[in-house]
N, C-alpha and C. Protein backbone atom coordinates (compact mmCIF):
# COMPACT_ATOMS: atom_id res chain seq x y z
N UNK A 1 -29.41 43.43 -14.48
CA UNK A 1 -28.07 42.89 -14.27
C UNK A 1 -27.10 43.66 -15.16
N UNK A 2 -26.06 44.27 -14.61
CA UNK A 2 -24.88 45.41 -15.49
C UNK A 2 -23.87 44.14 -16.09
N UNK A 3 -23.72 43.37 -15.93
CA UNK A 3 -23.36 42.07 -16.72
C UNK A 3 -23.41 41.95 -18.12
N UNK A 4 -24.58 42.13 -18.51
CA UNK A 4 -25.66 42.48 -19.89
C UNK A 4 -24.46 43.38 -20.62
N UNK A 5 -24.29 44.24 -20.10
CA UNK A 5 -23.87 45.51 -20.75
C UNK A 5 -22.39 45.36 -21.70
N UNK A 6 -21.63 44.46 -20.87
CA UNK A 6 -20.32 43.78 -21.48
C UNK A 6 -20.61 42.66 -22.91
N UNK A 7 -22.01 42.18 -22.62
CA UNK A 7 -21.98 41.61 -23.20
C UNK A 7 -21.98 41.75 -24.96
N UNK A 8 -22.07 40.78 -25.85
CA UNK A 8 -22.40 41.03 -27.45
C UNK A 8 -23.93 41.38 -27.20
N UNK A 9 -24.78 41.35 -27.95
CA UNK A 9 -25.99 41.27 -28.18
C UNK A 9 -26.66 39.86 -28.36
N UNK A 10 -25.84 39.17 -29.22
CA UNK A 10 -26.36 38.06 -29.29
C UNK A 10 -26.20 37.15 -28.09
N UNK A 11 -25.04 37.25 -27.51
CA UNK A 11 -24.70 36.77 -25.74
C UNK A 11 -26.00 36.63 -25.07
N UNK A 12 -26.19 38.19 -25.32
CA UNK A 12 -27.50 38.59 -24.38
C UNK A 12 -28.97 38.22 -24.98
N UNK A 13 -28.77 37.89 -25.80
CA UNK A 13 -29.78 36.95 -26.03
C UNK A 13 -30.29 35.20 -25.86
N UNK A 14 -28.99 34.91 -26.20
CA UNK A 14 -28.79 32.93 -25.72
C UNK A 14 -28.96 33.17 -23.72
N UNK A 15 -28.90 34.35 -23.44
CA UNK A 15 -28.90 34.17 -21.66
C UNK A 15 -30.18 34.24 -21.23
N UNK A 16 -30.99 35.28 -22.30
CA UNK A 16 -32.00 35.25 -21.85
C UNK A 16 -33.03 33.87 -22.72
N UNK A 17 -32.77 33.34 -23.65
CA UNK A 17 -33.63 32.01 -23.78
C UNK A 17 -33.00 31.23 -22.82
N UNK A 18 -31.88 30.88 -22.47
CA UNK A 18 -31.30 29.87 -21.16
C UNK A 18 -32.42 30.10 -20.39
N UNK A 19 -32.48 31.55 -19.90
CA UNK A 19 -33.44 31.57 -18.49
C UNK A 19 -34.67 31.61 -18.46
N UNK A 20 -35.04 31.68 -19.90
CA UNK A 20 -36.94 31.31 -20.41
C UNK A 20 -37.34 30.10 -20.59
N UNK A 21 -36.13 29.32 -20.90
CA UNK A 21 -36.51 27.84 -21.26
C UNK A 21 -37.23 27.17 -22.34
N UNK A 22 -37.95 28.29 -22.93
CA UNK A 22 -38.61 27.99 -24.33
C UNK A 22 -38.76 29.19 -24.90
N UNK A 23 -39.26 29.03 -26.15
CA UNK A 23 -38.98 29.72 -27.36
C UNK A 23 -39.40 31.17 -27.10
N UNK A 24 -39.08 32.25 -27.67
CA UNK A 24 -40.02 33.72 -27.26
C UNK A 24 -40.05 34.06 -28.87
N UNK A 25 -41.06 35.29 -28.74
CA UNK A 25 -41.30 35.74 -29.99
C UNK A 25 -40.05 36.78 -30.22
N UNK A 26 -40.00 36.80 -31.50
CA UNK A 26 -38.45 37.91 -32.10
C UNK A 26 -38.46 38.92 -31.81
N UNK A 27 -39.90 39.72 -31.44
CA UNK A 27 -40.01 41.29 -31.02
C UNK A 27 -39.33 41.48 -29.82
N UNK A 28 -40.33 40.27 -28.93
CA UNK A 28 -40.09 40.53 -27.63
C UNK A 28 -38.70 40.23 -27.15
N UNK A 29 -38.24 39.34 -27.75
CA UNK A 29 -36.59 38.49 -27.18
C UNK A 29 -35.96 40.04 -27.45
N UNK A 30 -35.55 40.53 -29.08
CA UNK A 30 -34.87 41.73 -29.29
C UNK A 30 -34.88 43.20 -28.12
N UNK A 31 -36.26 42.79 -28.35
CA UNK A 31 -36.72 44.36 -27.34
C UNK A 31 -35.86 44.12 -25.97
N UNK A 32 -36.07 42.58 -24.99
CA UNK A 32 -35.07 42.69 -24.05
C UNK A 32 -33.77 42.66 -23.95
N UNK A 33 -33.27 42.38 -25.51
CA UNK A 33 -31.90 42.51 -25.38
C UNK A 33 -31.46 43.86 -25.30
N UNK A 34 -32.49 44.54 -26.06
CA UNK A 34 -32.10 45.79 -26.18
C UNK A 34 -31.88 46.69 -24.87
N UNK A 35 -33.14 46.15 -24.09
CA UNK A 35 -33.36 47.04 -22.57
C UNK A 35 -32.00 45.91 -21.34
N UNK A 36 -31.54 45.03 -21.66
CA UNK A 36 -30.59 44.78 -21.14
C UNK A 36 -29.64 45.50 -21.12
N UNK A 37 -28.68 45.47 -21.97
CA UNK A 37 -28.15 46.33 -22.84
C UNK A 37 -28.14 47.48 -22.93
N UNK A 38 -29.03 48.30 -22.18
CA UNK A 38 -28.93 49.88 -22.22
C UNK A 38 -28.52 50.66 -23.24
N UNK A 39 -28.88 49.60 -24.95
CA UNK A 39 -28.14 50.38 -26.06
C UNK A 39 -29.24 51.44 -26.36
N UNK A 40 -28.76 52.76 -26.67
CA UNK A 40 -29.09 53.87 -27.22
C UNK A 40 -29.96 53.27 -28.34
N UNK A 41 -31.36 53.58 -28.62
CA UNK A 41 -31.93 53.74 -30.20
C UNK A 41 -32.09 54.62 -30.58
N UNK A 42 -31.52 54.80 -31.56
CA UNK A 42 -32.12 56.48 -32.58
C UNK A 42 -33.42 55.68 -33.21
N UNK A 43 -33.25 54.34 -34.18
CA UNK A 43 -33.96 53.98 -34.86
C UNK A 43 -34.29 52.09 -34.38
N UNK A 44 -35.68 52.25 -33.73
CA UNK A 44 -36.03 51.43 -33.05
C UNK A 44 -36.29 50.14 -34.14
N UNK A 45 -36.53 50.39 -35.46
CA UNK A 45 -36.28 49.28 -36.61
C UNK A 45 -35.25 48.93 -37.35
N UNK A 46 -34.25 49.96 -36.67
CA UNK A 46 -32.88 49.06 -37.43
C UNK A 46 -32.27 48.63 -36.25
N UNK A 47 -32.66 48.89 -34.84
CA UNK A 47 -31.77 48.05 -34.36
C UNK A 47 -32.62 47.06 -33.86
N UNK A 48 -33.70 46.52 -34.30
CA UNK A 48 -34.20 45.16 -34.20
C UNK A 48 -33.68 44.61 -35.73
N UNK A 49 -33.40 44.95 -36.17
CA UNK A 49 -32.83 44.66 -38.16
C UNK A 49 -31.52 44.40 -37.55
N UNK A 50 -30.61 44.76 -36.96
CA UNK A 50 -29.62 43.99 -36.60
C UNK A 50 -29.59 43.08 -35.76
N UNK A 51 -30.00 42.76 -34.70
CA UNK A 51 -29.91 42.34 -33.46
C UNK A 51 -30.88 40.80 -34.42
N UNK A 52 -31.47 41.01 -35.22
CA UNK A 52 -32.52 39.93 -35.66
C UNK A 52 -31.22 39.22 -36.70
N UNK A 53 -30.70 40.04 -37.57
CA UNK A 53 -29.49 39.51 -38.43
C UNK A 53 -28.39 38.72 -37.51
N UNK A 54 -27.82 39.28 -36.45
CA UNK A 54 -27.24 38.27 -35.39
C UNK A 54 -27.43 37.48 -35.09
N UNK A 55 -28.89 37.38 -34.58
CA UNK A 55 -29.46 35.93 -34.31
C UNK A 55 -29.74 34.97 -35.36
N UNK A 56 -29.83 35.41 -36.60
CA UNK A 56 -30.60 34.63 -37.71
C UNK A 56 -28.89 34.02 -37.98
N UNK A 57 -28.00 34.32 -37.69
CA UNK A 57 -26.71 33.44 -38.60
C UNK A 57 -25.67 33.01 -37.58
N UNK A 58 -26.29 33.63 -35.87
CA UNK A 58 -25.73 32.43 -35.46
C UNK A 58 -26.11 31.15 -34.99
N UNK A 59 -25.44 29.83 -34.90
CA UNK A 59 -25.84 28.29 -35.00
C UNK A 59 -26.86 28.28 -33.39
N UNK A 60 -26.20 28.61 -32.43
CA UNK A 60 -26.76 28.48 -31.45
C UNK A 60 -28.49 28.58 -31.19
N UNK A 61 -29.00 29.64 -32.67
CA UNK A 61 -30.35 29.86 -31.96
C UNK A 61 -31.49 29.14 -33.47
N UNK A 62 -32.28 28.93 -33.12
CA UNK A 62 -33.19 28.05 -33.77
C UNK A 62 -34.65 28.88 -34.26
N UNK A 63 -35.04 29.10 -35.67
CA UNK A 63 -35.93 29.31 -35.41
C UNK A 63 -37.44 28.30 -35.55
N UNK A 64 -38.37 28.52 -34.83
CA UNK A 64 -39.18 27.58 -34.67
C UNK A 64 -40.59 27.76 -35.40
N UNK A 65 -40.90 29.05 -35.99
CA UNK A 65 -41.46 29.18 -37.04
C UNK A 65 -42.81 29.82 -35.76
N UNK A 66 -43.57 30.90 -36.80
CA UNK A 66 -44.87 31.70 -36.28
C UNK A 66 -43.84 32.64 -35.16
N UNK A 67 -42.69 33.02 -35.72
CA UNK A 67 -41.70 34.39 -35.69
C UNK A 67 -41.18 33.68 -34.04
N UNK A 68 -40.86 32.46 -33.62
CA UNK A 68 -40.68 32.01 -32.48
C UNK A 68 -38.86 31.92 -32.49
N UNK A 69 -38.18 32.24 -31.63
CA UNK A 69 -37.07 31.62 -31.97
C UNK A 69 -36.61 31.01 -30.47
N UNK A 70 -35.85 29.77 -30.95
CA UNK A 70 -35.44 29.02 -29.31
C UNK A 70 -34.05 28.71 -29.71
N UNK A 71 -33.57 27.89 -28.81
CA UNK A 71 -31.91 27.55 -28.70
C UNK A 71 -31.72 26.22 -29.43
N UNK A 72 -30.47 25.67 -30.67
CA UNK A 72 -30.59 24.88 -30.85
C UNK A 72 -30.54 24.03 -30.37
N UNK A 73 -29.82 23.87 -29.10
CA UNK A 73 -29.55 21.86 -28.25
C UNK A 73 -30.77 22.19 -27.47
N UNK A 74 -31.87 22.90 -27.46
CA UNK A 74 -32.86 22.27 -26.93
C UNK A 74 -33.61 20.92 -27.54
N UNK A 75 -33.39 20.67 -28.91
CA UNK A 75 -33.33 19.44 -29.99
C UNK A 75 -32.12 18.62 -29.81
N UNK A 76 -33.04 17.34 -29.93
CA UNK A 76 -31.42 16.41 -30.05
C UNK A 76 -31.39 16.44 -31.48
N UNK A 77 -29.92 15.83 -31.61
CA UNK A 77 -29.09 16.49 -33.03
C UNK A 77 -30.14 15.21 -33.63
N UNK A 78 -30.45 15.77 -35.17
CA UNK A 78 -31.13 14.88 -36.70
C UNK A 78 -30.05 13.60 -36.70
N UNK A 79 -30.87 12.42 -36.88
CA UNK A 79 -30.05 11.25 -37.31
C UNK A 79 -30.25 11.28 -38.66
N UNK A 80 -29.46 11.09 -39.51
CA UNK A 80 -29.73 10.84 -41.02
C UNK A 80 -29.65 9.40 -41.41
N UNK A 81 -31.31 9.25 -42.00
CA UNK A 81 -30.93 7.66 -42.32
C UNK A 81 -30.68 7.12 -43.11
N UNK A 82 -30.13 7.70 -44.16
CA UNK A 82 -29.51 7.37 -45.23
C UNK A 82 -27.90 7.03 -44.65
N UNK A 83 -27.26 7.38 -43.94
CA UNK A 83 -26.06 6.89 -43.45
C UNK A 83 -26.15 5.79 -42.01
N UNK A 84 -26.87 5.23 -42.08
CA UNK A 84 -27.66 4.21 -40.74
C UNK A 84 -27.19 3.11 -41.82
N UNK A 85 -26.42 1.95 -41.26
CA UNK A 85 -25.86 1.09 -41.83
C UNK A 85 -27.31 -0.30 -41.29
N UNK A 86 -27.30 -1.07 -42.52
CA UNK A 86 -28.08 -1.70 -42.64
C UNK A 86 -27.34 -2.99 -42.69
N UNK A 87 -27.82 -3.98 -41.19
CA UNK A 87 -27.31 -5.35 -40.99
C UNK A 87 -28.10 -6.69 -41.42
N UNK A 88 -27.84 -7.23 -41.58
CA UNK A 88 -28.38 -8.20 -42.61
C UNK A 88 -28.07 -9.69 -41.41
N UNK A 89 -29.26 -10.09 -41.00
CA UNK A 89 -29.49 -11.74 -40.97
C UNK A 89 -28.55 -12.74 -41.18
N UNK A 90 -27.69 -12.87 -40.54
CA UNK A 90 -27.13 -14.23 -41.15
C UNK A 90 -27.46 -15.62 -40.44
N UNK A 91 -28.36 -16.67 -40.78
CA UNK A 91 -28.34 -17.69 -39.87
C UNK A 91 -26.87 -18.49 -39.37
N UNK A 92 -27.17 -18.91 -37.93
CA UNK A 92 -25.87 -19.93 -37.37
C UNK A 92 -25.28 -20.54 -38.47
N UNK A 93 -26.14 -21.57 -38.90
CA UNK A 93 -25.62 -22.53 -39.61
C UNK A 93 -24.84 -22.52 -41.34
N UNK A 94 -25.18 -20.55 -41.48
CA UNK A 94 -24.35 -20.31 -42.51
C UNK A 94 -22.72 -20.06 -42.15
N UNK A 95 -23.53 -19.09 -40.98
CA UNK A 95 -21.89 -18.26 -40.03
C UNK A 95 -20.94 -20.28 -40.03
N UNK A 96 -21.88 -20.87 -39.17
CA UNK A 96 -20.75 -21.87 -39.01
C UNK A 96 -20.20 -22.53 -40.25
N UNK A 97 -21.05 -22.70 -41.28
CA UNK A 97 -20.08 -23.46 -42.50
C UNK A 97 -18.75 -22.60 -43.15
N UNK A 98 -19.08 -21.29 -43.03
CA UNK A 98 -18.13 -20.23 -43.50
C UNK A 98 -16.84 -20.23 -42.53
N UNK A 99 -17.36 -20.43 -40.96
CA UNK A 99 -16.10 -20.61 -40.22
C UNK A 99 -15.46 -21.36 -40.81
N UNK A 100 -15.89 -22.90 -40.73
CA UNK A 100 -15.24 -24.44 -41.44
C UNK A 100 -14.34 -23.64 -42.79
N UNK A 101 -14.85 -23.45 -43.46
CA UNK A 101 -14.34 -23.33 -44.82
C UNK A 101 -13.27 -22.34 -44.49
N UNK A 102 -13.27 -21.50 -43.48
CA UNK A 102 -12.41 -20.61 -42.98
C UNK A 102 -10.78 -21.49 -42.74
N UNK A 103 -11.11 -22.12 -41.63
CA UNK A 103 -10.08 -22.98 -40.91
C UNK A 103 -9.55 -23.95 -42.04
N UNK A 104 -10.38 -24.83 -42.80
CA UNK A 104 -9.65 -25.44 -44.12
C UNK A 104 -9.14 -24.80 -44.47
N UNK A 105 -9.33 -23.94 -44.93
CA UNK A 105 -8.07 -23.26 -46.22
C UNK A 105 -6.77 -22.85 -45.27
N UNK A 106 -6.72 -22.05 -44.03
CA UNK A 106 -5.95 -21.71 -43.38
C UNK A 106 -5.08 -23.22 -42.87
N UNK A 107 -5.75 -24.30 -42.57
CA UNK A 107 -4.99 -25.36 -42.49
C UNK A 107 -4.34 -26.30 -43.96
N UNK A 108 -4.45 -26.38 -45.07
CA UNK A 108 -4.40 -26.37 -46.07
C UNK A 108 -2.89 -25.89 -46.21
C-alpha cells in the first residue's frame, strides 16, 4: 500500500498492530515498517534504534514484555484504588432519627 509511504513511521506502525490485532515481536513489527515505507537503510541497526525509540515514547503503543509490543486501548484503562471512595452502612433507623433532628432544628 503507497499510503505507508506518507506516512510517520510510527503511523505505520499503530496501522500495522490495528491490522494484527495482537502484539508482534519488535524485530518483526520494525522490519515491516521499514519495508512499508520503502525507507532506504545504509545501517539496518540504527534504523531499528530509531524506529524502536519512536515507539518506546509514544503513549499509543504498549510494551508487553518477552520484546512483544501491542497497542495501548487494547487494555482497559487501571482503576486506582486508592482513589475508590469508600461508603459506609448507615442503618434506616439512624438515617431516620438524623432526618427528625434535621426538621426540628429547621422548625425551631
Amino acid at each position: 500500500m503507497d499510503d505507508f509511504v506518507n506516512m510517520s513511521e510510527v503511523d505505520v506502525a499503530y496501522k500495522i498492530l490495528m491490522n494484527n490485532g495482537n502484539p508482534i515481536h519488535y524485530r518483526d513489527l520494525i522490519l515491516d515498517v521499514i519495508e512499508k515505507k520503502h525507507k532506504p537503510v545504509q545501517s539496518l541497526s540504527a534504523a531499528i534504534s530509531e524506529v524502536y525509540t519512536m515507539i518506546n515514547m509514544d503513549s499509543r503503543f504498549q510494551y508487553r514484555g518477552d520484546c512483544m509490543w501491542g497497542l495501548t486501548e487494547w487494555n482497559p484503562p487501571e482503576i486506582k484504588r486508592s482513589t475508590a471512595r469508600r461508603t459506609t452502612t448507615v442503618s434506616p433507623k439512624t438515617t431516620s432519627r438524623r432526618r427528625e433532628k434535621m426538621f426540628e432544628s429547621i422548625q425551631e
